[in-house]
N, C-alpha and C. Protein backbone atom coordinates (compact mmCIF):
# COMPACT_ATOMS: atom_id res chain seq x y z
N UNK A 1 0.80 -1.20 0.00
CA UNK A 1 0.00 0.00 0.00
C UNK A 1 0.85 1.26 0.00
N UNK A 2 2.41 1.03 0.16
CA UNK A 2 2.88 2.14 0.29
C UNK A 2 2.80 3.59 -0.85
N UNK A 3 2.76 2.29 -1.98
CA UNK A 3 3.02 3.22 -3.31
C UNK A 3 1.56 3.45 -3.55
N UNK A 4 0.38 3.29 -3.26
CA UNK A 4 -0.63 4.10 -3.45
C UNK A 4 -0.78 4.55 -2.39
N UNK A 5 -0.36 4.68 -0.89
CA UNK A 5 -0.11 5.72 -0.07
C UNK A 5 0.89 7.62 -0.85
N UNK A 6 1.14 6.80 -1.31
CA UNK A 6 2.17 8.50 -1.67
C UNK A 6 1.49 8.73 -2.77
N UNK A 7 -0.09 8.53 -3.49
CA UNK A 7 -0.28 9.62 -4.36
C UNK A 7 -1.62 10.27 -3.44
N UNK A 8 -1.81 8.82 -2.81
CA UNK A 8 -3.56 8.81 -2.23
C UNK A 8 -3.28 10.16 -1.14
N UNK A 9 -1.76 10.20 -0.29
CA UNK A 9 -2.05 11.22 0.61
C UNK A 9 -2.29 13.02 0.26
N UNK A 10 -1.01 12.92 -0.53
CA UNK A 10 -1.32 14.12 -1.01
C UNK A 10 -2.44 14.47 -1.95
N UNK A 11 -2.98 13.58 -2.49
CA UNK A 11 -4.62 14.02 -3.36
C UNK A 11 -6.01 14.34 -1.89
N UNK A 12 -5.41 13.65 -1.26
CA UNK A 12 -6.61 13.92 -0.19
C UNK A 12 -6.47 15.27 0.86
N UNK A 13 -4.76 15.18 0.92
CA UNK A 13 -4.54 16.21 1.29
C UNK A 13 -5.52 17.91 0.24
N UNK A 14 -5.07 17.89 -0.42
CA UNK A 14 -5.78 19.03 -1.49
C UNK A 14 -7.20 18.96 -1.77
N UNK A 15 -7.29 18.01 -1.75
CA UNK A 15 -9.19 17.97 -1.33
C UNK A 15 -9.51 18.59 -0.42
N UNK A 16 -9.05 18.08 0.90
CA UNK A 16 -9.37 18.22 2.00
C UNK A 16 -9.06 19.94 2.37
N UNK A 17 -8.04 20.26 1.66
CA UNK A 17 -8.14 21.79 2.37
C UNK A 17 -8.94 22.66 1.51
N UNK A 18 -9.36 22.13 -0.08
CA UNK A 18 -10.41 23.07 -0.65
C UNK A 18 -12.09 22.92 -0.48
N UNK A 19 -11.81 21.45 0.08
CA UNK A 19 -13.62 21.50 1.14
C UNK A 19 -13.40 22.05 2.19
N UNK A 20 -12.57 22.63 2.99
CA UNK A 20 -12.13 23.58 4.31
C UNK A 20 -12.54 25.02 3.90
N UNK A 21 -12.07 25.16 2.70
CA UNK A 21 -11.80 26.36 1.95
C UNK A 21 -13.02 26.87 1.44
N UNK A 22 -13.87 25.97 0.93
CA UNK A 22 -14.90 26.25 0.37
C UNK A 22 -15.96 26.17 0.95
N UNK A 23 -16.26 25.16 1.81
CA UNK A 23 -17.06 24.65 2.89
C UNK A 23 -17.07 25.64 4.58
N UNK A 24 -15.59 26.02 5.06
CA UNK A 24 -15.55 26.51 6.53
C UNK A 24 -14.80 27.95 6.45
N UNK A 25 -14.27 28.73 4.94
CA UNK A 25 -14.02 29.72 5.00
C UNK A 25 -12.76 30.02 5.96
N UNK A 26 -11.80 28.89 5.78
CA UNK A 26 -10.33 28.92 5.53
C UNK A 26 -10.04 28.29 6.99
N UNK A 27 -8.15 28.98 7.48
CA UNK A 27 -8.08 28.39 8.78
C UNK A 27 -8.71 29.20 9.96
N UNK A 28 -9.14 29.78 10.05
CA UNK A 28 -9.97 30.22 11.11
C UNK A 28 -11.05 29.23 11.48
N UNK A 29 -11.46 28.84 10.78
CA UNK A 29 -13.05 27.96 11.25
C UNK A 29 -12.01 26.98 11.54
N UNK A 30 -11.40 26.43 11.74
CA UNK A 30 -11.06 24.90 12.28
C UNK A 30 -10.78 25.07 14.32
N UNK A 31 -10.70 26.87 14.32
CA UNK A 31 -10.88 26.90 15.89
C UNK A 31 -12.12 26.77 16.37
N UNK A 32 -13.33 26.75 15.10
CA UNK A 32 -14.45 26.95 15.82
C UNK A 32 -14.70 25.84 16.06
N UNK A 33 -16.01 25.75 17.15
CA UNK A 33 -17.08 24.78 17.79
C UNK A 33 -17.46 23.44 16.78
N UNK A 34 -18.08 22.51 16.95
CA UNK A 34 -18.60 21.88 16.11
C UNK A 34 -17.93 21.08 14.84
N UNK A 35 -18.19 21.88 13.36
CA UNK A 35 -17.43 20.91 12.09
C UNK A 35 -15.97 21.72 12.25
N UNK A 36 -15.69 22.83 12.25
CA UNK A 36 -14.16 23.29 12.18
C UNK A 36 -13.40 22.45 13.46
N UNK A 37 -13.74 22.15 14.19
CA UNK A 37 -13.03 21.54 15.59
C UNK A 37 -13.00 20.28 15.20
N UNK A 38 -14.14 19.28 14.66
CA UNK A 38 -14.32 18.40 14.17
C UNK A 38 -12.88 17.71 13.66
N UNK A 39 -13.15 18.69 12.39
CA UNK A 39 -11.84 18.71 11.12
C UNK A 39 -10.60 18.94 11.73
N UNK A 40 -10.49 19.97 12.46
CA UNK A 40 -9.26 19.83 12.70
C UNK A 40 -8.84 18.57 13.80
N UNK A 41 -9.50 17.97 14.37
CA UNK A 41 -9.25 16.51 15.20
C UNK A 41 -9.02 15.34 13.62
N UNK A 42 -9.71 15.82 12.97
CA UNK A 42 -9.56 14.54 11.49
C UNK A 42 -7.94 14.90 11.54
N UNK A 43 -7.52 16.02 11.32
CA UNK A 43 -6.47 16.68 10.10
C UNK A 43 -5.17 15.91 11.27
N UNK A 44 -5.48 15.78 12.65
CA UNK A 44 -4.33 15.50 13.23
C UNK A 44 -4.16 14.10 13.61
N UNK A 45 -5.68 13.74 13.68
CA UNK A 45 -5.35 11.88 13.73
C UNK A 45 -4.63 11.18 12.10
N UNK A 46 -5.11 12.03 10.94
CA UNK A 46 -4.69 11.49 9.69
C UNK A 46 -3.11 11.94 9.62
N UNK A 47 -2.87 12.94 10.05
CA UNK A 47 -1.44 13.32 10.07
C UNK A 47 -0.41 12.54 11.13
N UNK A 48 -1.01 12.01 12.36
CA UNK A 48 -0.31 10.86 12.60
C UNK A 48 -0.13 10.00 12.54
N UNK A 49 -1.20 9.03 11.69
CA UNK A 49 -1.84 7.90 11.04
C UNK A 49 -0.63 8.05 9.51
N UNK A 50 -0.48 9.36 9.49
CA UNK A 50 0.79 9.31 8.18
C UNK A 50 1.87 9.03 8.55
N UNK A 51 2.43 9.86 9.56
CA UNK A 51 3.65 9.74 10.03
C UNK A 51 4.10 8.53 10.41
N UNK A 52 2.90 7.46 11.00
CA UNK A 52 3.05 6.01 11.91
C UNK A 52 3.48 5.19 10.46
N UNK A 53 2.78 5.87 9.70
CA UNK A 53 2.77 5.03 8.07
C UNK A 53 4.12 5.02 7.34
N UNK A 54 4.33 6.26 7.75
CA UNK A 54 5.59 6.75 6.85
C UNK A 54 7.07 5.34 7.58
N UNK A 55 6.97 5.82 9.22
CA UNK A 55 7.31 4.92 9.75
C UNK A 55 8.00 3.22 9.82
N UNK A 56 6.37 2.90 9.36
CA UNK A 56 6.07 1.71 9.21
C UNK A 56 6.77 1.28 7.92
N UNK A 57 6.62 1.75 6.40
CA UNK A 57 7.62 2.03 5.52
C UNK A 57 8.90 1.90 5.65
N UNK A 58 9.75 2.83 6.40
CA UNK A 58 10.70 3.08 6.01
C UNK A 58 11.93 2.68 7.02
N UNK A 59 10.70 1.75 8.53
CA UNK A 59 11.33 0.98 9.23
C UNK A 59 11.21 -0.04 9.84
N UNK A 60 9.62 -0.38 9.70
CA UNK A 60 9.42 -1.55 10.26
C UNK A 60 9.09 -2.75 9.22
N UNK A 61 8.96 -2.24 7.79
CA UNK A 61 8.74 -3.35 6.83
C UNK A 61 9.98 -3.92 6.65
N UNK A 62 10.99 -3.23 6.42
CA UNK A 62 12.40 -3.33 6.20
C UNK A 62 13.06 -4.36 7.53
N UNK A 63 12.65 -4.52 8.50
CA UNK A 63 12.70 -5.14 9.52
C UNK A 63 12.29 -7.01 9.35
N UNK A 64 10.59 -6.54 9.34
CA UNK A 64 10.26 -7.70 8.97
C UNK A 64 10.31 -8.12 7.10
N UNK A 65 11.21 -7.67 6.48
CA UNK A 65 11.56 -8.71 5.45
C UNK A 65 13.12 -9.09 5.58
N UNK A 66 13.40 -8.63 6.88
CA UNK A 66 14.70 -9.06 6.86
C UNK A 66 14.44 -10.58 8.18
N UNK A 67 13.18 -10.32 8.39
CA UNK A 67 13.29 -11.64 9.35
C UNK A 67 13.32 -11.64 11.15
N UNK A 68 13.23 -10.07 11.27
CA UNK A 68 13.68 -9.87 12.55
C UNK A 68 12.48 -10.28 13.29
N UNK A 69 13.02 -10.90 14.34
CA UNK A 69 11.88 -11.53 15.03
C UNK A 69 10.74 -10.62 16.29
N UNK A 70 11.62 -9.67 16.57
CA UNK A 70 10.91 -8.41 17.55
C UNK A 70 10.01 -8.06 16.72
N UNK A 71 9.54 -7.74 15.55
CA UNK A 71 8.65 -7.53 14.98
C UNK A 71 7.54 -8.16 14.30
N UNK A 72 6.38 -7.46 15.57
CA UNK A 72 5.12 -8.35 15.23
C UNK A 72 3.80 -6.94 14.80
N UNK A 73 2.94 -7.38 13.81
CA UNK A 73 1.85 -6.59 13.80
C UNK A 73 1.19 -6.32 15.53
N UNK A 74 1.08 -7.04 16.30
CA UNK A 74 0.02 -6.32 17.61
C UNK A 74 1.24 -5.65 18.41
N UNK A 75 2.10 -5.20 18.19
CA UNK A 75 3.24 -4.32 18.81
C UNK A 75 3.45 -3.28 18.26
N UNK A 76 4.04 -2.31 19.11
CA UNK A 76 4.72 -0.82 18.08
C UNK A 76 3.76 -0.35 17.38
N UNK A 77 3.77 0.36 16.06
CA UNK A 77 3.76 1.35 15.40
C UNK A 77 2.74 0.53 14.32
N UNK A 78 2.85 -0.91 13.81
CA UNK A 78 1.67 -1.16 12.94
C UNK A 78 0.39 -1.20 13.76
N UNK A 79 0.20 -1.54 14.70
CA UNK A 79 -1.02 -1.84 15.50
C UNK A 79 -1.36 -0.17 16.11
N UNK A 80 -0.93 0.83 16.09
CA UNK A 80 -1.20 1.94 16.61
C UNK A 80 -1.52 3.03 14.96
N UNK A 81 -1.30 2.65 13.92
CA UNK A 81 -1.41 3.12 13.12
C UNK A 81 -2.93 2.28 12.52
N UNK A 82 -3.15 1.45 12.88
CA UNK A 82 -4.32 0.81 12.59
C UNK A 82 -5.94 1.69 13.44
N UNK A 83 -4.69 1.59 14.79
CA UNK A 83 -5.74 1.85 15.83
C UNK A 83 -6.78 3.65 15.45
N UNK A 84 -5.26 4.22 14.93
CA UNK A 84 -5.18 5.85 14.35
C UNK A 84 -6.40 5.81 13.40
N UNK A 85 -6.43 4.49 12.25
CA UNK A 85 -7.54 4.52 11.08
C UNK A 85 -8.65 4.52 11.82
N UNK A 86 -9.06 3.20 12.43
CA UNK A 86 -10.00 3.76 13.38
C UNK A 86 -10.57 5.07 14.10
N UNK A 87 -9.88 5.19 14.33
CA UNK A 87 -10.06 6.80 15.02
C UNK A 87 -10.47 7.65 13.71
N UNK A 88 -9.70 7.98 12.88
CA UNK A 88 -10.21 8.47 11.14
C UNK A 88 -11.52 8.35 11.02
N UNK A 89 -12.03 7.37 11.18
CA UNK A 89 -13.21 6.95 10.54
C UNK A 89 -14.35 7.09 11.64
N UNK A 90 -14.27 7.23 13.02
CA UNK A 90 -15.00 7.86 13.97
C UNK A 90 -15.08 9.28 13.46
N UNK A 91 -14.07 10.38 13.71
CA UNK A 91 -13.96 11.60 13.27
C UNK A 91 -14.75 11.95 12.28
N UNK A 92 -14.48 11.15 11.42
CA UNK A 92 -15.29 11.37 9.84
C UNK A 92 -17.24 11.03 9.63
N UNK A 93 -17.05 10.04 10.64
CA UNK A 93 -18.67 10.24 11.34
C UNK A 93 -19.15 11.40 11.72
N UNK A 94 -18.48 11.69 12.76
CA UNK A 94 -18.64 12.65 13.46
C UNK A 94 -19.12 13.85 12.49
N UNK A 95 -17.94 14.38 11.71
CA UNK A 95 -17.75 15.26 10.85
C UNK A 95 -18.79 15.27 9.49
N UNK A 96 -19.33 14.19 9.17
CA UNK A 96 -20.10 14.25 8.46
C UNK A 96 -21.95 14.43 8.99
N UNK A 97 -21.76 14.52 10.02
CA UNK A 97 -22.99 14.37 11.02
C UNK A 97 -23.13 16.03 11.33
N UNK A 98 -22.38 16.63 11.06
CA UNK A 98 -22.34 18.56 11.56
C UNK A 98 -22.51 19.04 10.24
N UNK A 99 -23.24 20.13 10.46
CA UNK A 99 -23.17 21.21 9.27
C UNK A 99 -22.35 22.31 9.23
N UNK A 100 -20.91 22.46 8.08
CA UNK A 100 -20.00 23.42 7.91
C UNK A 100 -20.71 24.15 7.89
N UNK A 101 -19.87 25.24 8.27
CA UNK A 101 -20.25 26.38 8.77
C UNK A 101 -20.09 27.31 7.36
N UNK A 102 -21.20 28.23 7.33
CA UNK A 102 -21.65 29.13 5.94
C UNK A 102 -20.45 29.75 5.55
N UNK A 103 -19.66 29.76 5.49
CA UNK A 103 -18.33 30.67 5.37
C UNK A 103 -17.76 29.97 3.83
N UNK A 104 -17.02 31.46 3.16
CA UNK A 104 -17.00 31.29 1.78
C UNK A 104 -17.37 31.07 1.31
């Protein structure tokens, strides 16, 4: 998944800030109440859900194809990056359940 991780993030990335943009009338609404607060809880579970990813990539796959035995999926950084999607997809409930706010 890595290599459709690196087009999928940044396309969602640019989505995501021109439904902000168009939808909550920029970064100001992400301090507000409700869908801007919402979003910005999405923007930081997906941004660590990247980083765990990026991670996972560039140190724990490399690990386990070399055989190392400390590395198991319910440990570390794959099982907490799973846990992160989860969380994504609560948020995104959430967030789809509020009405953005009239702005722009």
């Amino acid at each position: 998944f890595s290599r459709a991780a690196l087009f999928a993030v940044p396309a969602l990335l640019v989505t995501g800030a021109a439904a902000n943009w168009t939808h909550g009338g920029g970064l100001g609404a992400l301090l507000q109440p409700g869908w801007g607060r919402a979003l910005a809880i999405k923007i930081l579970l997906v941004s660590g859900m990247a980083a765990l990813g990026f991670y996972n990539w560039r140190v724990t796959l490399p690990r386990l194809q070399r055989g190392d035995p400390d590395v198991a999926f319910g440990r570390g950084a794959p099982a907490w990056e799973a846990l992160l999607g989860l969380a994504v997809l609560g948020a995104t409930a959430v967030l789809v359940a509020l009405s953005p706010p009239s702005g722009g």
